[in-house]
PDB file of N, CA and C in Angstrom:
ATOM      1  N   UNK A   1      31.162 -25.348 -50.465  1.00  0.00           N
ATOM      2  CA  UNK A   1      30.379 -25.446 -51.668  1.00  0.00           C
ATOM      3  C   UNK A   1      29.287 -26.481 -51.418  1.00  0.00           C
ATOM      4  N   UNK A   2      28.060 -26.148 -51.625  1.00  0.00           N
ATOM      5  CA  UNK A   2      26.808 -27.349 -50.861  1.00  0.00           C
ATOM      6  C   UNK A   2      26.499 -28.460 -51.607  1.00  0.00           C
ATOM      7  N   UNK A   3      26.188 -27.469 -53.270  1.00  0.00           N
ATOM      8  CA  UNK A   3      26.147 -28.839 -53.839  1.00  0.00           C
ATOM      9  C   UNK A   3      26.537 -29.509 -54.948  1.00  0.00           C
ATOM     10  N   UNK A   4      26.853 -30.700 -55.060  1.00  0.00           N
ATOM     11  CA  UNK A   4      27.949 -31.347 -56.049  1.00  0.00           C
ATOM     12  C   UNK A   4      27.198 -31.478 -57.708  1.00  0.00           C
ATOM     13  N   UNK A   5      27.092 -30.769 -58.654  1.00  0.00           N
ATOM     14  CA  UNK A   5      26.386 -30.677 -59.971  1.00  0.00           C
ATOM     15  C   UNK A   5      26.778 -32.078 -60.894  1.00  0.00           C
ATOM     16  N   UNK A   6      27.952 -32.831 -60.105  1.00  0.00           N
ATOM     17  CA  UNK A   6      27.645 -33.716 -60.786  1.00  0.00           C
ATOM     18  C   UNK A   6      26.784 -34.717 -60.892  1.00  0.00           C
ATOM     19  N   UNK A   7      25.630 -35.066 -60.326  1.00  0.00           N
ATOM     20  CA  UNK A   7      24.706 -35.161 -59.996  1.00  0.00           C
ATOM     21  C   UNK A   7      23.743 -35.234 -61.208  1.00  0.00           C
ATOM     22  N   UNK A   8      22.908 -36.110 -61.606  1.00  0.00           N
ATOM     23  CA  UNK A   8      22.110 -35.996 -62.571  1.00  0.00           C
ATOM     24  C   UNK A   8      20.745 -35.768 -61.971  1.00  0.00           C
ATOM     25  N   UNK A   9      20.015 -34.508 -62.745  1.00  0.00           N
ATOM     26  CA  UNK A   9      18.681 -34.236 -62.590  1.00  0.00           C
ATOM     27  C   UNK A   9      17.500 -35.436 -62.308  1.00  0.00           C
ATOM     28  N   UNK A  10      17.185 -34.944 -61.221  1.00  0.00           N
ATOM     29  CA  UNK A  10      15.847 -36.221 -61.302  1.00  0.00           C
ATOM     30  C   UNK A  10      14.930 -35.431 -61.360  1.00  0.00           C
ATOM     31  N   UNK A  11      13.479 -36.133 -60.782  1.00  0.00           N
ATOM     32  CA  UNK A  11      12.174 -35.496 -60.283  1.00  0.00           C
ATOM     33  C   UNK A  11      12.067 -35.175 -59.106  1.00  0.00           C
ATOM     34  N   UNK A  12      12.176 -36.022 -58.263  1.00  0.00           N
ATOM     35  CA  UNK A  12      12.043 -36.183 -56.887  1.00  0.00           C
ATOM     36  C   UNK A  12      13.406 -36.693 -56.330  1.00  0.00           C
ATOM     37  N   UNK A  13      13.599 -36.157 -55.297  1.00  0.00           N
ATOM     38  CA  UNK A  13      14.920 -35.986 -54.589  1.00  0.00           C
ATOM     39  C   UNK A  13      14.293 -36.884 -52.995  1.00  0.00           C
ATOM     40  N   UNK A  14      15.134 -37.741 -52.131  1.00  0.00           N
ATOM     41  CA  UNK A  14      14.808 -38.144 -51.025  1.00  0.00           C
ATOM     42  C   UNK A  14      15.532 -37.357 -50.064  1.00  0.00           C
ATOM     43  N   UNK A  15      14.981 -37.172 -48.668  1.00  0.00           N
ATOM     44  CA  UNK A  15      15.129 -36.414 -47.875  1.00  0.00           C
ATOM     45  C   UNK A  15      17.216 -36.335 -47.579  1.00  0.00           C
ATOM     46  N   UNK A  16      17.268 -37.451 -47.429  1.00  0.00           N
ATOM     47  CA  UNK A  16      18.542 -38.034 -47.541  1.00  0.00           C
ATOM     48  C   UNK A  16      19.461 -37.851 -48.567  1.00  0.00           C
ATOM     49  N   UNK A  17      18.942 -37.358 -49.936  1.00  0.00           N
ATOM     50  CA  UNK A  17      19.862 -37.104 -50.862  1.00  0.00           C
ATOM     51  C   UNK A  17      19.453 -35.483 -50.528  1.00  0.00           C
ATOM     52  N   UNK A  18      19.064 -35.008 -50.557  1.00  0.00           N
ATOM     53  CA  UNK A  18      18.975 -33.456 -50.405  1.00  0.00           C
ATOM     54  C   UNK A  18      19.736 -33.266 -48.902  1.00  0.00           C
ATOM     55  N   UNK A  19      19.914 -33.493 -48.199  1.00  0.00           N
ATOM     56  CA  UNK A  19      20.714 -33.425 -47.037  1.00  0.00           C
ATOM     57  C   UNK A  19      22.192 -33.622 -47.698  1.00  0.00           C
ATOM     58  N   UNK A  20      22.761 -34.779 -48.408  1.00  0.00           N
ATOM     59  CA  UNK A  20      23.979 -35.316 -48.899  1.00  0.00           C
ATOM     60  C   UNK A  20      24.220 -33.918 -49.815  1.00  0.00           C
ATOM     61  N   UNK A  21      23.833 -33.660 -50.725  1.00  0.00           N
ATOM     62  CA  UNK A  21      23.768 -32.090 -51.343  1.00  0.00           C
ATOM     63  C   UNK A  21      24.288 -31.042 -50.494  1.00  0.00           C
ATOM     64  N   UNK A  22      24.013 -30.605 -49.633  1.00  0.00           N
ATOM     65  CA  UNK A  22      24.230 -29.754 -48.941  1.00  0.00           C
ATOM     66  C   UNK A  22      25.709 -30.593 -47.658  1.00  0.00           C
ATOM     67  N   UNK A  23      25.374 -31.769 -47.577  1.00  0.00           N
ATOM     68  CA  UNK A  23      26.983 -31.888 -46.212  1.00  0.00           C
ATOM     69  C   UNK A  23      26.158 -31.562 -45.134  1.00  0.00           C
ATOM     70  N   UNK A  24      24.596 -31.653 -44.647  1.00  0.00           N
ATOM     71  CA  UNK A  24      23.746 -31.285 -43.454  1.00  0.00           C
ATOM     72  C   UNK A  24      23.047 -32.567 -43.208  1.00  0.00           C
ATOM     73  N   UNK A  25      22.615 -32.350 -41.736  1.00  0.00           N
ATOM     74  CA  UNK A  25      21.575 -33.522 -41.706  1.00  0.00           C
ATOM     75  C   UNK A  25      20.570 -33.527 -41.666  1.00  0.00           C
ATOM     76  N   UNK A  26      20.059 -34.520 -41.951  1.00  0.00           N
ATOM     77  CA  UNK A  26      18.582 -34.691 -42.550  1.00  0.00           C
ATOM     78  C   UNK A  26      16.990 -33.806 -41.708  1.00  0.00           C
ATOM     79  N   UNK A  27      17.651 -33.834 -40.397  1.00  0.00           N
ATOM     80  CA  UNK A  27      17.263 -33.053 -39.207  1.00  0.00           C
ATOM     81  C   UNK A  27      17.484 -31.646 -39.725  1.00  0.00           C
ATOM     82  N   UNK A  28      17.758 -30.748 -39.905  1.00  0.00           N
ATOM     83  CA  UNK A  28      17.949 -29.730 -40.541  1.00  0.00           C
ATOM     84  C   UNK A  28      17.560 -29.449 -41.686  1.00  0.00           C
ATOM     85  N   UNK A  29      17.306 -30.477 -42.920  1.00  0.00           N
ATOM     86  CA  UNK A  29      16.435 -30.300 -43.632  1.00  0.00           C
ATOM     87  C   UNK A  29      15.036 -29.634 -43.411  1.00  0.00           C
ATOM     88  N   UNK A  30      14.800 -31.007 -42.624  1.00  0.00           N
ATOM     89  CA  UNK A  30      13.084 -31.040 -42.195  1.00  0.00           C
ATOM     90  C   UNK A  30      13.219 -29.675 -41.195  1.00  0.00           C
ATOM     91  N   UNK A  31      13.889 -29.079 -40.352  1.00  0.00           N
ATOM     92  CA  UNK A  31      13.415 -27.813 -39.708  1.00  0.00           C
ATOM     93  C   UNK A  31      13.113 -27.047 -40.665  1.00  0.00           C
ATOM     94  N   UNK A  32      14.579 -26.969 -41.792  1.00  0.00           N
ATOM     95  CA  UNK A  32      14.279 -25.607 -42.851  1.00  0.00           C
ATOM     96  C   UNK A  32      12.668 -25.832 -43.313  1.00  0.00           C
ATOM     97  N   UNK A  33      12.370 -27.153 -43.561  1.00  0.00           N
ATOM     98  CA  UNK A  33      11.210 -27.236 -44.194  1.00  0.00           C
ATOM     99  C   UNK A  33       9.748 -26.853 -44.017  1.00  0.00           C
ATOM    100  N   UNK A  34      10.137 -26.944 -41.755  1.00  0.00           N
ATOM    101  CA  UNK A  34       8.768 -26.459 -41.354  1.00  0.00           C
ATOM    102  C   UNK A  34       9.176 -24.568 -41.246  1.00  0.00           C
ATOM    103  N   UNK A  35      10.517 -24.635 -41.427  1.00  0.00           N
ATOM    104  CA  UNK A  35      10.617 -22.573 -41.047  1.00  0.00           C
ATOM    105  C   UNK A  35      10.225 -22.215 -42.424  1.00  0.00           C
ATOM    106  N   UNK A  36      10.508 -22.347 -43.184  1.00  0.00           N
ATOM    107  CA  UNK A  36      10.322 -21.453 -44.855  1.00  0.00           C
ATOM    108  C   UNK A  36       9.272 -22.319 -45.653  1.00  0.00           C
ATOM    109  N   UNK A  37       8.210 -21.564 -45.901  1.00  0.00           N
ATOM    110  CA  UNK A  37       6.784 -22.083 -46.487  1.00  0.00           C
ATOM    111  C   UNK A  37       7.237 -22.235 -48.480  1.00  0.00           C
ATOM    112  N   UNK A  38       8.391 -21.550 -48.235  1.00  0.00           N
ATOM    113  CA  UNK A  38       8.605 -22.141 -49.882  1.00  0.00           C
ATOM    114  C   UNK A  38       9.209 -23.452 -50.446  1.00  0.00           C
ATOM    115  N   UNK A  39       9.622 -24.416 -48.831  1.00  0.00           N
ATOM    116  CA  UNK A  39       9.619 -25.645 -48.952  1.00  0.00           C
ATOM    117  C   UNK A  39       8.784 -26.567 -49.233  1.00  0.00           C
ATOM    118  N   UNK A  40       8.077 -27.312 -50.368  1.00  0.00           N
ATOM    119  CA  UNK A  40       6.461 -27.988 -50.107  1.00  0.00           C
ATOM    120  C   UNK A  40       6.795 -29.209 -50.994  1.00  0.00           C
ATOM    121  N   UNK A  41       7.852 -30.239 -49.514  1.00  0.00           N
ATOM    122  CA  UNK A  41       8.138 -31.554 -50.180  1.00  0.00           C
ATOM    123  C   UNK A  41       6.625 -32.282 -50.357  1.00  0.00           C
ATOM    124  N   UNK A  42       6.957 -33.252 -51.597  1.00  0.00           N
ATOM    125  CA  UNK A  42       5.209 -34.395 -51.488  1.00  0.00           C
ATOM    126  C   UNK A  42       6.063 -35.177 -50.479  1.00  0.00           C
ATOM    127  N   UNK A  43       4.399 -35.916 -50.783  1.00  0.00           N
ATOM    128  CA  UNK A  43       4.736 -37.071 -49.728  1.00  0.00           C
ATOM    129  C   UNK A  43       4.288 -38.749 -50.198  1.00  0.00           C
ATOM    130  N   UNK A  44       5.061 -39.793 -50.554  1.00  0.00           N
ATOM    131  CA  UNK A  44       4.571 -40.527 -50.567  1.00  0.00           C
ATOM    132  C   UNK A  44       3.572 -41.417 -49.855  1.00  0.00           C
ATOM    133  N   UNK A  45       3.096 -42.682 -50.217  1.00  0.00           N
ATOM    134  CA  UNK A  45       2.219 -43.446 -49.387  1.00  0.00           C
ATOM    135  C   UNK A  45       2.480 -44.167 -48.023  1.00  0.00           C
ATOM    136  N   UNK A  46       4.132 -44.112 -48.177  1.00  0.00           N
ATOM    137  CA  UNK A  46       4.690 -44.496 -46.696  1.00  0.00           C
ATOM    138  C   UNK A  46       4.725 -43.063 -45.520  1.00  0.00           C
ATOM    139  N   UNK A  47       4.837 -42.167 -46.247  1.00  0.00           N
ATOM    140  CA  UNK A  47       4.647 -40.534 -45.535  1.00  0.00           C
ATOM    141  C   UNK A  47       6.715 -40.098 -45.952  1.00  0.00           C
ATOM    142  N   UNK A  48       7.203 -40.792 -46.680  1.00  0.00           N
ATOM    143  CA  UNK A  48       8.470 -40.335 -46.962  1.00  0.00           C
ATOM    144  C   UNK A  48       9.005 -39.311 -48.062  1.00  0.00           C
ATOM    145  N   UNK A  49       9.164 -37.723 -47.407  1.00  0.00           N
ATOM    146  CA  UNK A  49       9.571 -36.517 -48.260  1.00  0.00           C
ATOM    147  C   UNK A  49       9.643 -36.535 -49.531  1.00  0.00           C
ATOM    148  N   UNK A  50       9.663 -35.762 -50.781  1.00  0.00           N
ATOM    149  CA  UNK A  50      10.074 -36.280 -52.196  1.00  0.00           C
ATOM    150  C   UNK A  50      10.262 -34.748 -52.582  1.00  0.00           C
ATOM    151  N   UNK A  51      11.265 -34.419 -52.540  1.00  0.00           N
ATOM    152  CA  UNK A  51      11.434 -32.766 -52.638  1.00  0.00           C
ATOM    153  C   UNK A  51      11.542 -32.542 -54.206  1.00  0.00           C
ATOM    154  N   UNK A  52      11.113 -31.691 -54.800  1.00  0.00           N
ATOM    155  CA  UNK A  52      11.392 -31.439 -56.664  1.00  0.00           C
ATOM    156  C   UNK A  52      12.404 -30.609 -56.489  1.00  0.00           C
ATOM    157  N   UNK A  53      12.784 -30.362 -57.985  1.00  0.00           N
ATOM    158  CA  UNK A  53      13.938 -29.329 -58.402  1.00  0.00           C
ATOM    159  C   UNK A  53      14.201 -28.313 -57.810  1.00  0.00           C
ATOM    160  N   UNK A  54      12.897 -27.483 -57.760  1.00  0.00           N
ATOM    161  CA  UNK A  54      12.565 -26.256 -57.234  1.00  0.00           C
ATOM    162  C   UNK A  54      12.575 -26.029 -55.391  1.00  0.00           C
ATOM    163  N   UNK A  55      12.584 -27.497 -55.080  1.00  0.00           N
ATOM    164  CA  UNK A  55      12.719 -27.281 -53.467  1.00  0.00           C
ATOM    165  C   UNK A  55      14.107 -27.226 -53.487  1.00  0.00           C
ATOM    166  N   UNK A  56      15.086 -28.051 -54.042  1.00  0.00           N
ATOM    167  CA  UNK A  56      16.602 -27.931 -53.927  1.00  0.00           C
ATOM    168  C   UNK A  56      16.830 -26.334 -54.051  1.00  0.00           C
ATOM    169  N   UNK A  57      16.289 -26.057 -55.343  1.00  0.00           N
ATOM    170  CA  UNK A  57      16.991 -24.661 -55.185  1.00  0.00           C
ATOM    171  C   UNK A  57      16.242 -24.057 -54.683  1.00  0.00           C
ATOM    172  N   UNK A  58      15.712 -23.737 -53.790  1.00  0.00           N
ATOM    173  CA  UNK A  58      15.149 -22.908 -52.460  1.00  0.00           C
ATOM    174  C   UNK A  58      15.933 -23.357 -51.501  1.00  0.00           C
ATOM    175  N   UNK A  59      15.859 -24.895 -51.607  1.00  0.00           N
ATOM    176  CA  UNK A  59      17.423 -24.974 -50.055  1.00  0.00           C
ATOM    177  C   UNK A  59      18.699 -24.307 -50.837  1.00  0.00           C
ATOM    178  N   UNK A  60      18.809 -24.142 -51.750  1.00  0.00           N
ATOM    179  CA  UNK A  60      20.418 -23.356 -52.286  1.00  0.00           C
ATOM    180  C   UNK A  60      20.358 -21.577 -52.198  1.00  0.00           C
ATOM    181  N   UNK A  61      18.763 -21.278 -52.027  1.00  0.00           N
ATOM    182  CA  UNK A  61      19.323 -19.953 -51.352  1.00  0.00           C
ATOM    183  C   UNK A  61      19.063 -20.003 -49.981  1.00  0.00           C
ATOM    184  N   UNK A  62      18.262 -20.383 -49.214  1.00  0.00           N
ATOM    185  CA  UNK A  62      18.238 -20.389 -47.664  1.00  0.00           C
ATOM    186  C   UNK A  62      19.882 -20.994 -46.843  1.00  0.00           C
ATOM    187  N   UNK A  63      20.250 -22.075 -48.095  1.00  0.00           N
ATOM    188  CA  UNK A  63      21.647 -22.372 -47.104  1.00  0.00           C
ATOM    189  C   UNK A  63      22.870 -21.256 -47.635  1.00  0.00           C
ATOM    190  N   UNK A  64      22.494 -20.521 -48.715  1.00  0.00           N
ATOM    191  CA  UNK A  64      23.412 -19.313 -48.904  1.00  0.00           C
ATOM    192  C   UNK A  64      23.165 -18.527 -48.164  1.00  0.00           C
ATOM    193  N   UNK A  65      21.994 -17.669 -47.473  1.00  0.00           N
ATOM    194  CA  UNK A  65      21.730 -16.929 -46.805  1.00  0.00           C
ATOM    195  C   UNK A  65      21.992 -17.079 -45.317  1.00  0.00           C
ATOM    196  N   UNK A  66      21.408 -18.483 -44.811  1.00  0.00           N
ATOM    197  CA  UNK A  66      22.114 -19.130 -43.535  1.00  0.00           C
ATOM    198  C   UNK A  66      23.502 -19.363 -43.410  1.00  0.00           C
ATOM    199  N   UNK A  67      23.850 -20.169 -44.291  1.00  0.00           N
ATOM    200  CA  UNK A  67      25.654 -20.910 -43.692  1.00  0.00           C
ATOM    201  C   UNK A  67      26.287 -19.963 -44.310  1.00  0.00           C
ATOM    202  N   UNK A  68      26.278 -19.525 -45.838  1.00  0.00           N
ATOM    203  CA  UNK A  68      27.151 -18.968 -45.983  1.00  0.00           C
ATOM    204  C   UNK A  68      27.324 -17.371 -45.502  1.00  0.00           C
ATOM    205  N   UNK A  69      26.165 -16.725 -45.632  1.00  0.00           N
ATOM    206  CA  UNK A  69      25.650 -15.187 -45.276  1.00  0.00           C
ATOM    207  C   UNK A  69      26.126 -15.029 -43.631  1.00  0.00           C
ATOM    208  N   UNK A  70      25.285 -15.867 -43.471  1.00  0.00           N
ATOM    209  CA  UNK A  70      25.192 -15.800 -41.605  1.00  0.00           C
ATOM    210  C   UNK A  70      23.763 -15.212 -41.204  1.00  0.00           C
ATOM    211  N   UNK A  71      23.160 -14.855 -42.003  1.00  0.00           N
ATOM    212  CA  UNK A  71      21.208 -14.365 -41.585  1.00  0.00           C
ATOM    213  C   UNK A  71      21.237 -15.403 -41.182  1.00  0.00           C
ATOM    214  N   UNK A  72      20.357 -14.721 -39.868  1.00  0.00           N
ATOM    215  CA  UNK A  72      19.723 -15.251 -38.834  1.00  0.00           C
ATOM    216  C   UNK A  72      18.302 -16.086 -39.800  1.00  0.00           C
ATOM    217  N   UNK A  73      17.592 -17.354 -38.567  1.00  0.00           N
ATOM    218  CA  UNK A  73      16.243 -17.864 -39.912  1.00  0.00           C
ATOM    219  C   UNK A  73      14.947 -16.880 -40.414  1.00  0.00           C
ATOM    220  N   UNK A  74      15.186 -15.518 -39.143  1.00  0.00           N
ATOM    221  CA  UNK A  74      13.606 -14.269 -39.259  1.00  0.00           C
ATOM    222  C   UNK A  74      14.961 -13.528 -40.497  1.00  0.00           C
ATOM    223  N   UNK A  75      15.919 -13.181 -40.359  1.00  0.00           N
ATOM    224  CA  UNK A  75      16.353 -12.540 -41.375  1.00  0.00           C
ATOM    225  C   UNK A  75      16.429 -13.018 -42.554  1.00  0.00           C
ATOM    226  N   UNK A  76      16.512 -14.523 -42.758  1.00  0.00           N
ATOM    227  CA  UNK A  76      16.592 -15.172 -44.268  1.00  0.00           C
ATOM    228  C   UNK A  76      15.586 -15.058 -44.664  1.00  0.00           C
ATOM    229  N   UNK A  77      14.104 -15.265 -43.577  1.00  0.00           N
ATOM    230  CA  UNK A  77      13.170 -15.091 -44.315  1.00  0.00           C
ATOM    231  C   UNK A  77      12.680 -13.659 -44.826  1.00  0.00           C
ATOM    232  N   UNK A  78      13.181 -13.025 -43.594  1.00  0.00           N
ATOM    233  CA  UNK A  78      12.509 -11.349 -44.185  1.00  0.00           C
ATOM    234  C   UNK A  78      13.485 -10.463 -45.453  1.00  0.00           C
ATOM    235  N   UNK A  79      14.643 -11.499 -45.630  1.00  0.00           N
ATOM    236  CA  UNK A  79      15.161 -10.846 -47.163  1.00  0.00           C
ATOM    237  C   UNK A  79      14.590 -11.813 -48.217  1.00  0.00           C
ATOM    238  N   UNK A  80      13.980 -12.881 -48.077  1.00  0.00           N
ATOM    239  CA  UNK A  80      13.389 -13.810 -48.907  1.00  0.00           C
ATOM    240  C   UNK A  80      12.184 -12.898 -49.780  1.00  0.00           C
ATOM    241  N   UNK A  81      11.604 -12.258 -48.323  1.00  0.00           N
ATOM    242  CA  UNK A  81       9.886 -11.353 -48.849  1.00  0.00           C
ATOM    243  C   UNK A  81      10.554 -10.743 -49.476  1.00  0.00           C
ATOM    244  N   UNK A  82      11.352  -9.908 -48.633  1.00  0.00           N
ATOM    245  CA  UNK A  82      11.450  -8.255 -49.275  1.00  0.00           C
ATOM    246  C   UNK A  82      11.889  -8.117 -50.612  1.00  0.00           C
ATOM    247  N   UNK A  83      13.333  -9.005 -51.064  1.00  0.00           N
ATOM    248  CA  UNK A  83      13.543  -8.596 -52.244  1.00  0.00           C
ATOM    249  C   UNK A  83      13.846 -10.253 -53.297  1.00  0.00           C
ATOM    250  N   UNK A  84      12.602 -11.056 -53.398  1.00  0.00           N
ATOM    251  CA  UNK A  84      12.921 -12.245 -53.474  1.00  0.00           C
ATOM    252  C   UNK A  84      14.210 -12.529 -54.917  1.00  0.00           C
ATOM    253  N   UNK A  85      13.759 -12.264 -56.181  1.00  0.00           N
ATOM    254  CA  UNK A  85      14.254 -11.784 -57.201  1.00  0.00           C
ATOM    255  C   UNK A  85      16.249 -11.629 -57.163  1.00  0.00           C
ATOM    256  N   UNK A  86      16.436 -10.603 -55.877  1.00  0.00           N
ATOM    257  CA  UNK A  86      17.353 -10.098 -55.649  1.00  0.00           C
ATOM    258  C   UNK A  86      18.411 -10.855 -55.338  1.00  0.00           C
ATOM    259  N   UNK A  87      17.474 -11.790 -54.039  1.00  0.00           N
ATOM    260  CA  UNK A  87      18.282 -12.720 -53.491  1.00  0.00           C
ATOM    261  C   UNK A  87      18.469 -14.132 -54.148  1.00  0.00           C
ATOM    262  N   UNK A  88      17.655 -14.740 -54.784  1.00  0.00           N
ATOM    263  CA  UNK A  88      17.994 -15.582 -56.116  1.00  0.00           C
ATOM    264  C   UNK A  88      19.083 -15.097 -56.946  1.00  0.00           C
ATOM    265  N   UNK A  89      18.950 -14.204 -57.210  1.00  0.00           N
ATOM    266  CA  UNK A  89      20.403 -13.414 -58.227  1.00  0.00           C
ATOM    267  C   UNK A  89      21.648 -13.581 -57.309  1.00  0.00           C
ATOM    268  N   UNK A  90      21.623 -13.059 -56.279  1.00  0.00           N
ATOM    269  CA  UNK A  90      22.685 -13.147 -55.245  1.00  0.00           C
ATOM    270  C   UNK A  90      23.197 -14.760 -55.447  1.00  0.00           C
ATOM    271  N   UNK A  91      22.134 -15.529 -54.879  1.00  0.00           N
ATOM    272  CA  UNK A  91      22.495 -16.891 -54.941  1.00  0.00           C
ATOM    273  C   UNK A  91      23.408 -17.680 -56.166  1.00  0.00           C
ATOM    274  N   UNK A  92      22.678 -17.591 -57.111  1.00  0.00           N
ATOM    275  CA  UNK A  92      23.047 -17.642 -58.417  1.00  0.00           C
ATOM    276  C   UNK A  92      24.644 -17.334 -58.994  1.00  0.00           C
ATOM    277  N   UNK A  93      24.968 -16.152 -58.582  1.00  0.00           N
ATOM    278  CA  UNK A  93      26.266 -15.640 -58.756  1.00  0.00           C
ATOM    279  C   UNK A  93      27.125 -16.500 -58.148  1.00  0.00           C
ATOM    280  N   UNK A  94      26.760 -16.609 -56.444  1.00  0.00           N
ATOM    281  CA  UNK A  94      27.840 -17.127 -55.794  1.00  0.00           C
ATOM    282  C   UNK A  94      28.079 -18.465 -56.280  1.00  0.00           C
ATOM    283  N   UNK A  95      27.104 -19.121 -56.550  1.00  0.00           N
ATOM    284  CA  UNK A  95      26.873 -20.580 -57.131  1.00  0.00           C
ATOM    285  C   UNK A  95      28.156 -20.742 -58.192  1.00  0.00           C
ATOM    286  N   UNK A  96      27.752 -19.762 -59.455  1.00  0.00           N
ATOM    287  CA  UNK A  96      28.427 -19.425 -60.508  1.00  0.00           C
ATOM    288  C   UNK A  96      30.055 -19.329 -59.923  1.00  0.00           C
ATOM    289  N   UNK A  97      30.549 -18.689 -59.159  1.00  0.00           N
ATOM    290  CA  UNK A  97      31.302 -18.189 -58.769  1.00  0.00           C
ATOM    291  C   UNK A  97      32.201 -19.342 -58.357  1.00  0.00           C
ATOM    292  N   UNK A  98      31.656 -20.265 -57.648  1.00  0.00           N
ATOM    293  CA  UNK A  98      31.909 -21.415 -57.062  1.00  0.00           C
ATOM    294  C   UNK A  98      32.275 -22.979 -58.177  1.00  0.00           C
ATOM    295  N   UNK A  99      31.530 -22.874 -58.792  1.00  0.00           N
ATOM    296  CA  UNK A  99      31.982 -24.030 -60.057  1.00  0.00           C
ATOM    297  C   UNK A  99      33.515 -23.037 -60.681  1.00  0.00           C
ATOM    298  N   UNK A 100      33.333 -21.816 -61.078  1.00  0.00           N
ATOM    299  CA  UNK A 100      35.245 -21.322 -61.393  1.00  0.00           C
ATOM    300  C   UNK A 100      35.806 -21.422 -60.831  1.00  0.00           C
ATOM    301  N   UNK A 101      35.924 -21.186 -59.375  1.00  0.00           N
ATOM    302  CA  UNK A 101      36.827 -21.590 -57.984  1.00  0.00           C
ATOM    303  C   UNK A 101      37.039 -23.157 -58.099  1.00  0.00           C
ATOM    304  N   UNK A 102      36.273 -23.840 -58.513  1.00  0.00           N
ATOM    305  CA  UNK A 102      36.289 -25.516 -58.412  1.00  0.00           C
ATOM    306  C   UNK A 102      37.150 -25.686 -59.676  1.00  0.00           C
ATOM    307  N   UNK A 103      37.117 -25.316 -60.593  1.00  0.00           N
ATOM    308  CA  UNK A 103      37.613 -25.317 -62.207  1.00  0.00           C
ATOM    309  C   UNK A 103      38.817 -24.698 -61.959  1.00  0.00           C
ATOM    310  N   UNK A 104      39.591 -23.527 -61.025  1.00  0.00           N
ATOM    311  CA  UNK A 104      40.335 -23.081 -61.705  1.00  0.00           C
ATOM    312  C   UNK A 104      41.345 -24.064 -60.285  1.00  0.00           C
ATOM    313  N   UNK A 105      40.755 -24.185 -59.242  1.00  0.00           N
ATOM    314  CA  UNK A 105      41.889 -25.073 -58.490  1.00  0.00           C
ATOM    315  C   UNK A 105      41.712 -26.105 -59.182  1.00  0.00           C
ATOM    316  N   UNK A 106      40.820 -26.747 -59.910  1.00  0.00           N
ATOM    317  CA  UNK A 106      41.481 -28.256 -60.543  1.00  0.00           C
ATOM    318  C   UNK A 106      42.608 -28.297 -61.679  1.00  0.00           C
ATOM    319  N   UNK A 107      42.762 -27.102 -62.020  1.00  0.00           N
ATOM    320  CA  UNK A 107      43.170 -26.762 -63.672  1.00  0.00           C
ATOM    321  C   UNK A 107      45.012 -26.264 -62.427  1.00  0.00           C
ATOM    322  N   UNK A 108      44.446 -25.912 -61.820  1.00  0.00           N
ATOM    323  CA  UNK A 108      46.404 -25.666 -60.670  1.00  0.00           C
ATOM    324  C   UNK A 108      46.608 -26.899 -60.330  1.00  0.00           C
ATOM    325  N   UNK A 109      45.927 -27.554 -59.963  1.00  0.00           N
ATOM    326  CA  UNK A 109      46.146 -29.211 -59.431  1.00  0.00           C
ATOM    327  C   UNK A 109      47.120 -29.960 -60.573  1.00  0.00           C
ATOM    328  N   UNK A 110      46.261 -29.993 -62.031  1.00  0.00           N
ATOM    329  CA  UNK A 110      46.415 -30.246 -63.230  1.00  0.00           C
ATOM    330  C   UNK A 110      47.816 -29.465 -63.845  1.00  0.00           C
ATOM    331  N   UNK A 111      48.546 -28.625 -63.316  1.00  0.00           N
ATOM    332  CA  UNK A 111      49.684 -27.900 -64.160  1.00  0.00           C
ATOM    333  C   UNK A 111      51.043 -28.121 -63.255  1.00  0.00           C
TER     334      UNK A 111
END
């Protein structure tokens, strides 16, 4: 499961907390960032990443499609084009899917 919702919403995310999100390193961030053009961290005045909302969840479908899927990075991207919509929905579900799996083993833990 990549990433922990308990987590309160910010603006800007550091390269380092978006890595901690996912359980990856920070090195792997920054590749996804130069492979998929729908990554477009700012940059502060020191030159240090500041990823928004919308970059997290673009890393939450590329690392569904990568770690969890197994697409290759030309295949994540060429189901990204082809059916973008589709694969957000995909994402979404499993996401969904994943907080009940978390809820219903805590609730067996709990009995």
């Amino acid at each position: 499961m990549p990433v922990k919702d308990e987590e309160p919403k910010k603006m800007f995310y550091s390269i380092g907390e978006v890595a901690r999100m996912f359980n990856v390193n920070t090195s792997l961030i920054r590749f996804w960032e130069g492979e998929f053009d729908i990554i477009r961290p700012q940059k502060n005045k020191k030159g240090n990443r500041l990823f928004t909302q919308k970059d997290v969840d673009n890393f939450h479908i590329i690392y569904h499609l990568v770690k969890e899927r197994g697409f290759t990075l030309q295949g994540a991207k060429d189901k990204m084009k082809g059916n973008p919509n589709d694969t957000v929905n995909n994402a979404e579900v499993v996401k969904s899917l994943q907080k009940v799996k978390s809820f219903l083993l805590e609730l067996k833990e709990q009995l």
